[in-house]
Protein backbone atom coordinates (compact mmCIF):
# COMPACT_ATOMS: atom_id res chain seq x y z
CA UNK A 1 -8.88 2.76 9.90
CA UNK A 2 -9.67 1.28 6.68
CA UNK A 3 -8.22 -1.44 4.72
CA UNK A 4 -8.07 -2.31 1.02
CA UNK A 5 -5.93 -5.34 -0.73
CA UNK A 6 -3.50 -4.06 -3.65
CA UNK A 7 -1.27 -5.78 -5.81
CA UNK A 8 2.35 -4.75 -6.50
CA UNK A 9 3.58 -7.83 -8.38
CA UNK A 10 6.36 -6.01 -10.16
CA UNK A 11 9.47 -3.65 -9.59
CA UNK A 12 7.96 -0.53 -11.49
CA UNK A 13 4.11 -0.98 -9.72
CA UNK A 14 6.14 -1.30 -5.97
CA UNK A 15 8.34 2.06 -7.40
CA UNK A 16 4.95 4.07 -8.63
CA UNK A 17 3.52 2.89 -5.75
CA UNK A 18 5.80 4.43 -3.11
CA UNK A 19 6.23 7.39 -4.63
CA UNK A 20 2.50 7.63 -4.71
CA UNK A 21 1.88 7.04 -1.54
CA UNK A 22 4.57 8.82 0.10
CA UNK A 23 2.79 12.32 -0.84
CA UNK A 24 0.06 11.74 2.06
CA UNK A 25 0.91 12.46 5.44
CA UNK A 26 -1.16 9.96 6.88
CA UNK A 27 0.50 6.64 8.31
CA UNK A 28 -0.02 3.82 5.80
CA UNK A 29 0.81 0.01 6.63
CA UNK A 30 0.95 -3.48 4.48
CA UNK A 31 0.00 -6.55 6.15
CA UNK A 32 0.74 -9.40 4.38
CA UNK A 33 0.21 -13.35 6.94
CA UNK A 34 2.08 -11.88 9.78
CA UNK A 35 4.17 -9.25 8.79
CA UNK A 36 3.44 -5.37 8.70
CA UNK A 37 5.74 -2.77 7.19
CA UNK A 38 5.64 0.59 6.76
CA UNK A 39 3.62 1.47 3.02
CA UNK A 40 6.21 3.87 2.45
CA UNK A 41 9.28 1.93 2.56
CA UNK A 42 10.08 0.66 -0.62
CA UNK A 43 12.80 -1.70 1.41
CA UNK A 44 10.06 -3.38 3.47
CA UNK A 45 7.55 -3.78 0.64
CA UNK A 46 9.81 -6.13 -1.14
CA UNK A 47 10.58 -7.83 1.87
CA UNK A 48 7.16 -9.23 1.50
CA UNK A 49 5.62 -12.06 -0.75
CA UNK A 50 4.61 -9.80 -4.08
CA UNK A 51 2.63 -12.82 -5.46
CA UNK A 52 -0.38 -12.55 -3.86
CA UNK A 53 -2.93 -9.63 -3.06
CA UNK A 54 -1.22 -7.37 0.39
CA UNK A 55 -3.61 -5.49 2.70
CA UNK A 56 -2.91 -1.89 2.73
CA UNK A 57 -4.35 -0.61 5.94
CA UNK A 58 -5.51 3.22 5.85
CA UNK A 59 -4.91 4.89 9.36
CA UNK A 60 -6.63 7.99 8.93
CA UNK A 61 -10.12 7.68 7.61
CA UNK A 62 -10.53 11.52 6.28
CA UNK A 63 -7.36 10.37 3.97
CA UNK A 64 -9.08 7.31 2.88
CA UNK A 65 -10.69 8.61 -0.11
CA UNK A 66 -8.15 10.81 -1.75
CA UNK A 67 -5.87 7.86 -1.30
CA UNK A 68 -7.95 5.54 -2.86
CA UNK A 69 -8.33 7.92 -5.99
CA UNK A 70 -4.54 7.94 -5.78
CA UNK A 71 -4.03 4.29 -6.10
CA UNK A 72 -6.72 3.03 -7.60
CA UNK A 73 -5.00 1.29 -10.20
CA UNK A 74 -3.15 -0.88 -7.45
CA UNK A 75 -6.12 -1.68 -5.70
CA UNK A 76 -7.97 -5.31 -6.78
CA UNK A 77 -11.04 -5.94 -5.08
């Protein structure tokens, strides 16, 4: 499992970002304080405070890399 902070603070970055995402079969989750939702549902992404930097947790580790390639420019370090 792997973990990486991204930044979807607008309507079009949250869209690109689910339909980028949603082409891997591995399980994908965003933490953000307490709450964790499913990466994939664009619903529960903007249930979340877009303001600030969300942790996207990785749960396969093999994926990892071709994700990160994927997303890249979501991720801030």
């Amino acid at each position: 499992m792997k973990t990486v902070k991204v930044t979807l603070n607008s309507i079009d970055k949250v869209k690109n970002f689910v339909n980028a995402i949603s082409k891997f079969d591995s399980d994908f989750d965003l933490v953000s304080g307490r709450y964790v939702i499913d990466a994939k549902s664009i619903m529960g992404i903007f249930s979340l405070d877009l303001s600030k930097p969300i942790e996207l947790t990785v749960h396969d580790d093999d994926a990892f890399n071709a994700v990160a390639g994927t997303l890249e420019e979501f991720i801030v370090e």
